[in-house]
Protein backbone atom coordinates (compact mmCIF):
# COMPACT_ATOMS: atom_id res chain seq x y z
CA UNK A 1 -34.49 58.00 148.50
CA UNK A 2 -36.20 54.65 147.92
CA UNK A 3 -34.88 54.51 143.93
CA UNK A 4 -31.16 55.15 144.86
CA UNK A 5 -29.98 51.69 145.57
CA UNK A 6 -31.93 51.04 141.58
CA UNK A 7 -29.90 53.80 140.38
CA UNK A 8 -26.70 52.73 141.25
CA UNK A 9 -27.04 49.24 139.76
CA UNK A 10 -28.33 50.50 136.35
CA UNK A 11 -25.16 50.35 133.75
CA UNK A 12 -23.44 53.79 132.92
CA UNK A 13 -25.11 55.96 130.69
CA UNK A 14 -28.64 55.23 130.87
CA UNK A 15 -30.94 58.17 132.34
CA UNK A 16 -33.13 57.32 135.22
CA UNK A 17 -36.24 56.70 134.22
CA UNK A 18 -38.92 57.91 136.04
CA UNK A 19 -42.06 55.39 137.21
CA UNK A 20 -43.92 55.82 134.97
CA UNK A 21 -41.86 55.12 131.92
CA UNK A 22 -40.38 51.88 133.72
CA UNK A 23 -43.78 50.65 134.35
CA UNK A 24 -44.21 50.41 130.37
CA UNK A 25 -41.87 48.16 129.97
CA UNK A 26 -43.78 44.29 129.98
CA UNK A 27 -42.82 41.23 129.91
CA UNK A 28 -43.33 40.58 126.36
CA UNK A 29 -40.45 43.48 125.98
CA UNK A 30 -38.04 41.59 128.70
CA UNK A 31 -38.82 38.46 127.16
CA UNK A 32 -38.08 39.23 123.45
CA UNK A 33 -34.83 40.55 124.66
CA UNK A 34 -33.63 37.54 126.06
CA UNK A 35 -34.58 35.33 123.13
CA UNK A 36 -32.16 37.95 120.71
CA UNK A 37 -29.07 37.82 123.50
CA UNK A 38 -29.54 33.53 123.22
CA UNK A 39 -28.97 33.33 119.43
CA UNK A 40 -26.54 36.02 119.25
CA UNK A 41 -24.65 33.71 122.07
CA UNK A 42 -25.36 30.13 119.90
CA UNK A 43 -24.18 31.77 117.15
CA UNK A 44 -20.80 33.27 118.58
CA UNK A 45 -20.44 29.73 119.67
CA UNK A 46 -20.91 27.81 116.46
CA UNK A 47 -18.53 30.41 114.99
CA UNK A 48 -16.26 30.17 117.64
CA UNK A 49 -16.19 26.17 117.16
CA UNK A 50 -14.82 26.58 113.31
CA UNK A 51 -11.36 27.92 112.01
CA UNK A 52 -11.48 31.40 111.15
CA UNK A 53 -11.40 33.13 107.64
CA UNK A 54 -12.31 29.71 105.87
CA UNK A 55 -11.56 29.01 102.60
CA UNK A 56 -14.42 29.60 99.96
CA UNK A 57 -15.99 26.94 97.97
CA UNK A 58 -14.45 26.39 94.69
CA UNK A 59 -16.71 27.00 91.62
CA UNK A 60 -16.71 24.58 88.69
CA UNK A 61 -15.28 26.23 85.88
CA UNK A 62 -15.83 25.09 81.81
CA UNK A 63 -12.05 24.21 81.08
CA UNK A 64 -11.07 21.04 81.59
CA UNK A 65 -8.37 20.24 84.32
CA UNK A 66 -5.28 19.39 83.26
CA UNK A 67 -2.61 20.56 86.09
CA UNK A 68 -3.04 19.45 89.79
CA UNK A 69 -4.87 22.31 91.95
CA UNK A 70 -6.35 22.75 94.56
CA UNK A 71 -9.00 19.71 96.09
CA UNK A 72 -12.28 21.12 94.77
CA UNK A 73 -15.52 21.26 96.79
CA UNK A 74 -17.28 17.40 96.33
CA UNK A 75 -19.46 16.88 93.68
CA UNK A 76 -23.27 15.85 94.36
CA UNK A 77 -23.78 12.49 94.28
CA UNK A 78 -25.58 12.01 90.95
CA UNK A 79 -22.32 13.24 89.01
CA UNK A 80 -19.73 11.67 90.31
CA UNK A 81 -16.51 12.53 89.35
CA UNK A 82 -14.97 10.26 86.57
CA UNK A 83 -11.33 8.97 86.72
CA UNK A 84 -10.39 10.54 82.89
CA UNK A 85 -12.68 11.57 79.91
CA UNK A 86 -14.81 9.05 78.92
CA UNK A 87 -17.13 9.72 75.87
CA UNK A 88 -20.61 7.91 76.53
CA UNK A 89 -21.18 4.95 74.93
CA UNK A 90 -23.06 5.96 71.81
CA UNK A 91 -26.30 3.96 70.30
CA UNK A 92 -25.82 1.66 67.71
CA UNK A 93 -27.46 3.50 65.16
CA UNK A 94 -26.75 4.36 61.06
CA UNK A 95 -26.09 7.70 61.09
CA UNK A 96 -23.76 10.48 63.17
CA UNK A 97 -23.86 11.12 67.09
CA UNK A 98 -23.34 14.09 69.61
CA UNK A 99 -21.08 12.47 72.25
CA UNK A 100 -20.90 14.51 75.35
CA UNK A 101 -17.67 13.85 76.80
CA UNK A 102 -17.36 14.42 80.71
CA UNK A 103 -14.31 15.68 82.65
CA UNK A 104 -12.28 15.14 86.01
CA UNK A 105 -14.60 17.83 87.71
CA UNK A 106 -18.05 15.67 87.44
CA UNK A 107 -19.99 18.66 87.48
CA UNK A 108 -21.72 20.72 85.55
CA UNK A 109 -22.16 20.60 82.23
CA UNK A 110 -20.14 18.22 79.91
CA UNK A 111 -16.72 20.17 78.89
CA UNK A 112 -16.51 18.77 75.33
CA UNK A 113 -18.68 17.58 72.21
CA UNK A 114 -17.10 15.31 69.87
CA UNK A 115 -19.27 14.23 66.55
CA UNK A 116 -19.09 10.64 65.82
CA UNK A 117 -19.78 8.61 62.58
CA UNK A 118 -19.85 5.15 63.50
CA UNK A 119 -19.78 4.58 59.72
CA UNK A 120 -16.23 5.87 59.80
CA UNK A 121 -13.86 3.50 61.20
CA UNK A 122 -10.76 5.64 59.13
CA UNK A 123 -7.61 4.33 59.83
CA UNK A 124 -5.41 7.30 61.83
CA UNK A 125 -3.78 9.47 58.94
CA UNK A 126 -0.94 9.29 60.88
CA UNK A 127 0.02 5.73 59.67
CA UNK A 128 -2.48 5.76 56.81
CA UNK A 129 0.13 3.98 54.70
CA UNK A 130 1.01 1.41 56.76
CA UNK A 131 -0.97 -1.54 55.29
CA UNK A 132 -3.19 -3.58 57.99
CA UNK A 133 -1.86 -6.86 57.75
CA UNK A 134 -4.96 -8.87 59.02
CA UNK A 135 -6.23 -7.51 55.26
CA UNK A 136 -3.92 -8.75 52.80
CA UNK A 137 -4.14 -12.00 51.30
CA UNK A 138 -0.22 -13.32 49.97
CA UNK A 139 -0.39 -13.16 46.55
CA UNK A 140 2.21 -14.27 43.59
CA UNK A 141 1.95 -11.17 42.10
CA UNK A 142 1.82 -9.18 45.64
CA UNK A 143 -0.75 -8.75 48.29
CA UNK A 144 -4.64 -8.78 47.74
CA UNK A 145 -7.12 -7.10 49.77
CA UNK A 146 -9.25 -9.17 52.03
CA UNK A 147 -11.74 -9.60 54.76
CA UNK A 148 -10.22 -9.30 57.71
CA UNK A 149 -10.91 -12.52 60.48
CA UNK A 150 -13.10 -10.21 62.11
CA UNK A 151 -15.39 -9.48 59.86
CA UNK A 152 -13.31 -5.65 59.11
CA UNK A 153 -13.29 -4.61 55.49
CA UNK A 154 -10.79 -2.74 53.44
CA UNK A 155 -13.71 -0.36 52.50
CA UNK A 156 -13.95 0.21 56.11
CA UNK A 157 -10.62 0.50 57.58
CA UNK A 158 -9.07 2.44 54.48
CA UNK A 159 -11.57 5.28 54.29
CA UNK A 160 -10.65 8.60 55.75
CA UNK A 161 -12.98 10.00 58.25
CA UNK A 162 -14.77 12.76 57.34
CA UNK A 163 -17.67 15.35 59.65
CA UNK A 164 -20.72 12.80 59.15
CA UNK A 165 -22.64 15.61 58.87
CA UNK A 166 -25.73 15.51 56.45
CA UNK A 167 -24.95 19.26 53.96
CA UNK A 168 -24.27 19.65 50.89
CA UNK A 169 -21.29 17.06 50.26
CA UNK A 170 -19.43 16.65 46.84
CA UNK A 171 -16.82 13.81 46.26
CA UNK A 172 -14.08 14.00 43.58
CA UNK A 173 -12.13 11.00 42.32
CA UNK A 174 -9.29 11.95 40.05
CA UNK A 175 -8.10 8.47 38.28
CA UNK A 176 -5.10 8.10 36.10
CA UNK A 177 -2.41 8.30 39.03
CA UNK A 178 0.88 6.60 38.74
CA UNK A 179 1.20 6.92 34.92
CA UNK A 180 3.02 9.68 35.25
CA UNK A 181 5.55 10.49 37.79
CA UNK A 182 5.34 14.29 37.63
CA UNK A 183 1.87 14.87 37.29
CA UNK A 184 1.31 12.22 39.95
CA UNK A 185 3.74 14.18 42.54
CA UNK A 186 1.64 17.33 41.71
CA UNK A 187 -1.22 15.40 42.15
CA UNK A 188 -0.89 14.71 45.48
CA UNK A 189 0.79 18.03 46.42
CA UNK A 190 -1.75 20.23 45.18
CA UNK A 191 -4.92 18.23 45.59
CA UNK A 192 -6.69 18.95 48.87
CA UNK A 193 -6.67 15.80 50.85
CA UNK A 194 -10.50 15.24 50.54
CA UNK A 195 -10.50 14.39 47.04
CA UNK A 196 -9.98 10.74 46.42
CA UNK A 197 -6.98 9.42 44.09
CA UNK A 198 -7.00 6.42 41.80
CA UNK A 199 -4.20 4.65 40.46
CA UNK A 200 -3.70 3.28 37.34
CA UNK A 201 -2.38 -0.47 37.57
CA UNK A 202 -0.36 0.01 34.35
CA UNK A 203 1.46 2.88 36.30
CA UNK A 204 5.06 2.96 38.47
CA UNK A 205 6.20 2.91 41.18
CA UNK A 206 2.75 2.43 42.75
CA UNK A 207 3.35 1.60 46.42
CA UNK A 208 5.35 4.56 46.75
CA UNK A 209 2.92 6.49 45.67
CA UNK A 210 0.41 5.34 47.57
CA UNK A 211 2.31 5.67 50.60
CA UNK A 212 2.58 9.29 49.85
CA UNK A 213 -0.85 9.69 49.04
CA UNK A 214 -2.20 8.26 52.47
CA UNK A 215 0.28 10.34 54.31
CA UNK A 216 -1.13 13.29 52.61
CA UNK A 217 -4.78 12.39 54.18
CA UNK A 218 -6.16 10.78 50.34
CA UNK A 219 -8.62 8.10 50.44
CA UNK A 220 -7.54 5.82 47.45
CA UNK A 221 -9.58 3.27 45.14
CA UNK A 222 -7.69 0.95 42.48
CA UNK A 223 -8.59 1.27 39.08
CA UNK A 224 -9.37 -2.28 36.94
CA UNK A 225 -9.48 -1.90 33.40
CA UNK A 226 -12.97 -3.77 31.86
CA UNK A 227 -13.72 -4.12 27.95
CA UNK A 228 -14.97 -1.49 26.15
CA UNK A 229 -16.78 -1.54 22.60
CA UNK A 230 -14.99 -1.62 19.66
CA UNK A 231 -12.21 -3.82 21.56
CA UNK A 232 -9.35 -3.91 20.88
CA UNK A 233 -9.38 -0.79 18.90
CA UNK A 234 -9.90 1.32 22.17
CA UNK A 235 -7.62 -0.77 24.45
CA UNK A 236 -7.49 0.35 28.20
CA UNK A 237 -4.53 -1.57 28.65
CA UNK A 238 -2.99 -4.84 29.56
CA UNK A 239 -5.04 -7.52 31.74
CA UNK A 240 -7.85 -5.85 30.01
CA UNK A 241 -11.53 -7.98 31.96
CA UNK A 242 -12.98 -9.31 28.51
CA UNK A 243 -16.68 -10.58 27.69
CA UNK A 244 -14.93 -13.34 25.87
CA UNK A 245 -12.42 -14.62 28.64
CA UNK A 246 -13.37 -16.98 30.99
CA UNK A 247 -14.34 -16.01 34.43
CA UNK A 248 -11.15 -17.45 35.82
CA UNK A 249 -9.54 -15.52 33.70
CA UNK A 250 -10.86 -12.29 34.44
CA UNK A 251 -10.41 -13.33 37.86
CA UNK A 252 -6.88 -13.70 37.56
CA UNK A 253 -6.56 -10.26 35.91
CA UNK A 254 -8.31 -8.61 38.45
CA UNK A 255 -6.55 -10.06 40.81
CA UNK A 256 -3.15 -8.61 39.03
CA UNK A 257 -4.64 -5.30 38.93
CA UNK A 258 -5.89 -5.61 42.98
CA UNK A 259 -2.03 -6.50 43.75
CA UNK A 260 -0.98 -3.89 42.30
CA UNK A 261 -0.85 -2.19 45.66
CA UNK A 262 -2.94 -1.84 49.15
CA UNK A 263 -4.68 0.17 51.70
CA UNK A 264 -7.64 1.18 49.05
CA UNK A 265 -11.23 1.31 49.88
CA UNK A 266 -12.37 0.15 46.25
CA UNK A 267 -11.73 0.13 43.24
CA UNK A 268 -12.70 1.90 40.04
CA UNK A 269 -13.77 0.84 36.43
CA UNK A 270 -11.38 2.32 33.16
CA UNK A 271 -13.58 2.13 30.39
CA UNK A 272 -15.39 -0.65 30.07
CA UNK A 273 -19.05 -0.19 28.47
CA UNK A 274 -19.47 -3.37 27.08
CA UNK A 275 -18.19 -5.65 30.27
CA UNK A 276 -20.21 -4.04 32.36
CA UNK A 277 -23.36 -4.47 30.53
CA UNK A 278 -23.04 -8.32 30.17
CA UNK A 279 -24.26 -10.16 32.86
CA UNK A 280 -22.73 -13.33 32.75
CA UNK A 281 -18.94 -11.09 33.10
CA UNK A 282 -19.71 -8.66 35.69
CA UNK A 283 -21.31 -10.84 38.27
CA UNK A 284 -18.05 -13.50 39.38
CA UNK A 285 -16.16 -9.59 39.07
CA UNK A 286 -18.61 -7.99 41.49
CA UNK A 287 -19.18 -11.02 43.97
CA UNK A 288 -14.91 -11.31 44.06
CA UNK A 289 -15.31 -7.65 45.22
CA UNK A 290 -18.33 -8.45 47.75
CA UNK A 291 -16.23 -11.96 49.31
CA UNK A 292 -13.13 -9.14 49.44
CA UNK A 293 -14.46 -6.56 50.97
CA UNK A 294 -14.25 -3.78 49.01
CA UNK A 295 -16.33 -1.11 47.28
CA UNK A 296 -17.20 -0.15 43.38
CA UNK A 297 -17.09 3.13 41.70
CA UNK A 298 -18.70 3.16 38.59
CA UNK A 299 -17.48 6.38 36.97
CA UNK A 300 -20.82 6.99 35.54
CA UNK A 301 -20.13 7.24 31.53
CA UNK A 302 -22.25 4.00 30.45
CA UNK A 303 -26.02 3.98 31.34
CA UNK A 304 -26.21 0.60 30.82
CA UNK A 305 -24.06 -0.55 33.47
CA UNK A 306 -25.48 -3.64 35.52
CA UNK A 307 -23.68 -2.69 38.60
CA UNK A 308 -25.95 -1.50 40.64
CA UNK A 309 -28.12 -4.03 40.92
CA UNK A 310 -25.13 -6.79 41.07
CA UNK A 311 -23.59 -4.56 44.30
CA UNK A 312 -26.92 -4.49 45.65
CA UNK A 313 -27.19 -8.72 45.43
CA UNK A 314 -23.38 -9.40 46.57
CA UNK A 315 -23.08 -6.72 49.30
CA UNK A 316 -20.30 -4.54 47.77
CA UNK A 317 -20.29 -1.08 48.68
CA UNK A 318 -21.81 1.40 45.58
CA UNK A 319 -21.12 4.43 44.12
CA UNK A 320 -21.97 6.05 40.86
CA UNK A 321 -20.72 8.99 39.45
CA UNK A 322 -23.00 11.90 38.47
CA UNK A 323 -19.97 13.47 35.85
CA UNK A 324 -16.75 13.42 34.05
CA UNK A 325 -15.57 16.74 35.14
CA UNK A 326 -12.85 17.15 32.77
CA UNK A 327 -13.79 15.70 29.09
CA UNK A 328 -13.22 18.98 27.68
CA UNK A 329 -9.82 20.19 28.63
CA UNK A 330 -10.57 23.80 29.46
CA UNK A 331 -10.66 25.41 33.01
CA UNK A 332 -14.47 27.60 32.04
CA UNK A 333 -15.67 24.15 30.83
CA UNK A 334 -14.22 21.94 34.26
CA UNK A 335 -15.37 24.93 36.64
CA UNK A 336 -18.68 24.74 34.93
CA UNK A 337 -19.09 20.95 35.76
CA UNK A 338 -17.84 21.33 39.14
CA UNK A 339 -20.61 24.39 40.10
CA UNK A 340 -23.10 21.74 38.37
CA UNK A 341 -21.78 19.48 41.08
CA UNK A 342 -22.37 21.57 43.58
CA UNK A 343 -26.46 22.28 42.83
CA UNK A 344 -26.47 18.55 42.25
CA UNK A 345 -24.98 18.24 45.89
CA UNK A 346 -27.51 20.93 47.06
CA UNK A 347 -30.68 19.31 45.64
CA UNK A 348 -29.88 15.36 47.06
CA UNK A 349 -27.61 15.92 49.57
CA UNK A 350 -24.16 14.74 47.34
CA UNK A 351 -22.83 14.58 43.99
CA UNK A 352 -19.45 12.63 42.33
CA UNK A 353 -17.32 14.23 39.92
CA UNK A 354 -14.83 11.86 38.06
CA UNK A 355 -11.56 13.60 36.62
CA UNK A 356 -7.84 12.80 35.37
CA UNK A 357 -4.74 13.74 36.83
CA UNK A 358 -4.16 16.08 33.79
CA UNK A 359 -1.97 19.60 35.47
CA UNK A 360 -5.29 22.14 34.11
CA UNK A 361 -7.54 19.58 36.00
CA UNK A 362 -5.17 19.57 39.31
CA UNK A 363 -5.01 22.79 39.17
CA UNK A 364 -8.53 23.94 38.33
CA UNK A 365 -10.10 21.14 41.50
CA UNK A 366 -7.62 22.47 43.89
CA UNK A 367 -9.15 26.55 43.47
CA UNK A 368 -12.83 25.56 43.17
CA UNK A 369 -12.36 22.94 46.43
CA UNK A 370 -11.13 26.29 48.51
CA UNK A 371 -14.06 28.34 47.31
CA UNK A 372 -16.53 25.22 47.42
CA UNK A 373 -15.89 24.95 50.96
CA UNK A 374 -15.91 28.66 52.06
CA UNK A 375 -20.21 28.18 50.37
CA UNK A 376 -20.74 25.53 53.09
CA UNK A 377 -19.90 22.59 50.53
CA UNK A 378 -18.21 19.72 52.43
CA UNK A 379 -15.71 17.64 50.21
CA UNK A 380 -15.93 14.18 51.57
CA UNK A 381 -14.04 10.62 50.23
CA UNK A 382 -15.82 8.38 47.84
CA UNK A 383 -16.65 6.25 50.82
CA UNK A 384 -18.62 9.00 52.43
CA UNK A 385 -21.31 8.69 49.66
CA UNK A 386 -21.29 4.88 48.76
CA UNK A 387 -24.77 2.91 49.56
CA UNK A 388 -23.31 -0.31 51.53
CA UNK A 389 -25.99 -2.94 51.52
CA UNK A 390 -24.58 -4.56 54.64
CA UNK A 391 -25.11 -1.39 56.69
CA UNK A 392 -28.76 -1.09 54.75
C-alpha cells in the first residue's frame, strides 16, 4: 500500500513501474529531459513573439525591374542599390570595352552588357542629317566643315557607330553619288547602311541627298577632284586641284567642293595621280584637311601617292583603299574582287573596296554584303578602319 499515493499522481496512461525499473532512471536521464522541455518552451516563445505565416524573402531575379512590386529583401551592404542604370565609368583606353551595367535591384550579377568603342562618338542615326552647327564654318559658297570649339571633329561626330569588335571587317565606299538622280535614289535604297557613300561635288541636289543618306544609317565622305596625268585630256571636272595653280587657289577649290554639303567624315580623292604625287600641292591640301578636322580616303589606284606620310605629319585621319571593286563592269568580275576583300579582311583584320554607283555595282554589293555577313564578316564605315594619328 505504500506506492498508492505514487500511483495516483502519475499522468494517465503510464503503467506502474515496478522498483526496480524506477530505480534506473538517474539523474543524467531527469536532467536531459528538462534541458529538451526549456528550448522547446524558448522557442514557442520566440515564435510566439513574431506574426504568423511570414512572408518569404524575395529572390533576386536576372530581369531588370521596370514596374513597381513588391519592397524586396535589402541588399548587402557592398552592393548597394543604385537609383537607375548606370554603366561604369569605362578606362580611357584605345580600343573597345565590356561595360557592365547595374540595375535597381543592386544585387547579384550585373543585368546588362553593353560594348563600347570610345573611338565612336557617332552622331544618333536618328538625326544623322541634322548638321551640328558648332562644325560649320559660314561660307560664300555654303557651309565648311570645321573643328568644333571643343576640340570635336567632323571625322568624329559624323561617323556611324559600328560593334568595335576586332573580326574580320571590310569597308565599301561607293563614290559617284549625286550625278545621277535615279541611280543615286537606288543607291541609297538598296545599299545596306554600312557601306559608305560619296558624293560627287559636280552632282544635284546634294543636301537632299545627303539628308536621305544619313537617315538611312550611311556614313558619307565628300569627293574633291585632284589632277590627273595627261590633264586636261582626262578632266575630272570643274574646280579641278592643279599642280600648276597656286595653293590659294586650290584652296579655294577645295573649299567649293567641301561646301558642297555637310555632316561628312572625310573626303575622297577623284582621280588625281599626278596631284597627289607632287609634294609642294598636296601638303597646304592635306594640312587644310588636318586644321578642319576631317579624314582622307585615298582610293588606292596611284602607288605613288604622298598621302600617307603627309596625314601622318598634319594629323588627318587615313585610309587607303586595297581595290577598285568595279573596273570591269561584270557581276563574276565585282563578286570576285569583293571575296578577294574578304581574305584580305581575314589575313589583317580589314580591307577597303572602292566602287561607283553604277545599278550592276548596287546591286551586286547589296547580295554579297548579306552573304558576307552571314560568314562572320562585319561591314563597318570608312571611319572604322582609318589610322588617326591624334588617337596614335
Amino acid at each position: 500500500m505504500a506506492d498508492t499515493g505514487k500511483d495516483i499522481e502519475r499522468p494517465l496512461g503510464q503503467t506502474v513501474r515496478s522498483p526496480r525499473a524506477a530505480g534506473k532512471l538517474g539523474g543524467g536521464t531527469i536532467a536531459a529531459t528538462v534541458v529538451v522541455l526549456a528550448v522547446v518552451g524558448v522557442s514557442g516563445a520566440i515564435a510566439l513573439r513574431e506574426k504568423p505565416f511570414r512572408k518569404p524573402q524575395e529572390v533576386a531575379v536576372s530581369t531588370p525591374k521596370v514596374t513597381a512590386a513588391a519592397e524586396p529583401a535589402a541588399a548587402p551592404a557592398a552592393l548597394a542599390p543604385v537609383a537607375a542604370a548606370k554603366p561604369e565609368a569605362p578606362a580611357k583606353t584605345g580600343g573597345p570595352q565590356i561595360i557592365h551595367v547595374q540595375t535597381e535591384e543592386g544585387d547579384g550579377p550585373p543585368k546588362a552588357i553593353v560594348i563600347h568603342d570610345p573611338s565612336t562618338l557617332g552622331q544618333n542615326l536618328k538625326i544623322a542629317h541634322i548638321p551640328d552647327k558648332a562644325l560649320i564654318e559660314a561660307s560664300e559658297t555654303g557651309p565648311l566643315p570645321v573643328r568644333a570649339a571643343d576640340g570635336r571633329r567632323p571625322f568624329d561626330v559624323y561617323a556611324r557607330p559600328w560593334s568595335g569588335a576586332r573580326g574580320a571587317r571590310v569597308a565599301i565606299v561607293i563614290g559617284g553619288l549625286a550625278v545621277s538622280q535615279t541611280g543615286t535614289q537606288a543607291a541609297i535604297a538598296k545599299l545596306p547602311a554600312e557601306v559608305t557613300l560619296a558624293f560627287a561635288p559636280q552632282g544635284n541636289s546634294i543636301g537632299r541627298w545627303m539628308q536621305a543618306a544619313r537617315q538611312a544609317g550611311h556614313e558619307i565622305v565628300m569627293q574633291v577632284p585632284l589632277e590627273p596625268f595627261d590633264y586636261p585630256n582626262i578632266n575630272p571636272g570643274r574646280n579641278t586641284l592643279t599642280v600648276a595653280a597656286s595653293a590659294d587657289e586650290n584652296l579655294k577649290n577645295l573649299h567649293w567642293a567641301l561646301s558642297r554639303t555637310t555632316n561628312y567624315t572625310g573626303v575622297m580623292n577623284y582621280m588625281g595621280a599626278r596631284f597627289s604625287a607632287d609634294a609642294a600641292a598636296m601638303e597646304p591640301f592635306m594640312a587644310e584637311l588636318g586644321k578642319r578636322g576631317l579624314a582622307y580616303i585615298d582610293d588606292g589606284s596611284s602607288a605613288r601617292s604622298l598621302a600617307p606620310d603627309l596625314a601622318l605629319k598634319d594629323g588627318v585621319p587615313f585610309v587607303s583603299g586595297d581595290t577598285a571593286i568595279d573596273a570591269v563592269q561584270d557581276r563574276g568580275a565585282i563578286l570576285k574582287k569583293l571575296d578577294g576583300l574578304e581574305a584580305t579582311a581575314r589575313a589583317k583584320g580589314f580591307a577597303v573596296g572602292i566602287g561607283s554607283a553604277f545599278d550592276l555595282t548596287v546591286d551586286t554589293v547589296s547580295s554579297w554584303v548579306a552573304e558576307a555577313k552571314k560568314r562572320g564578316i562585319e561591314i563597318v564605315p570608312i571611319s572604322a578602319v582609318a589610322i588617326d594619328p591624334q588617337k596614335g
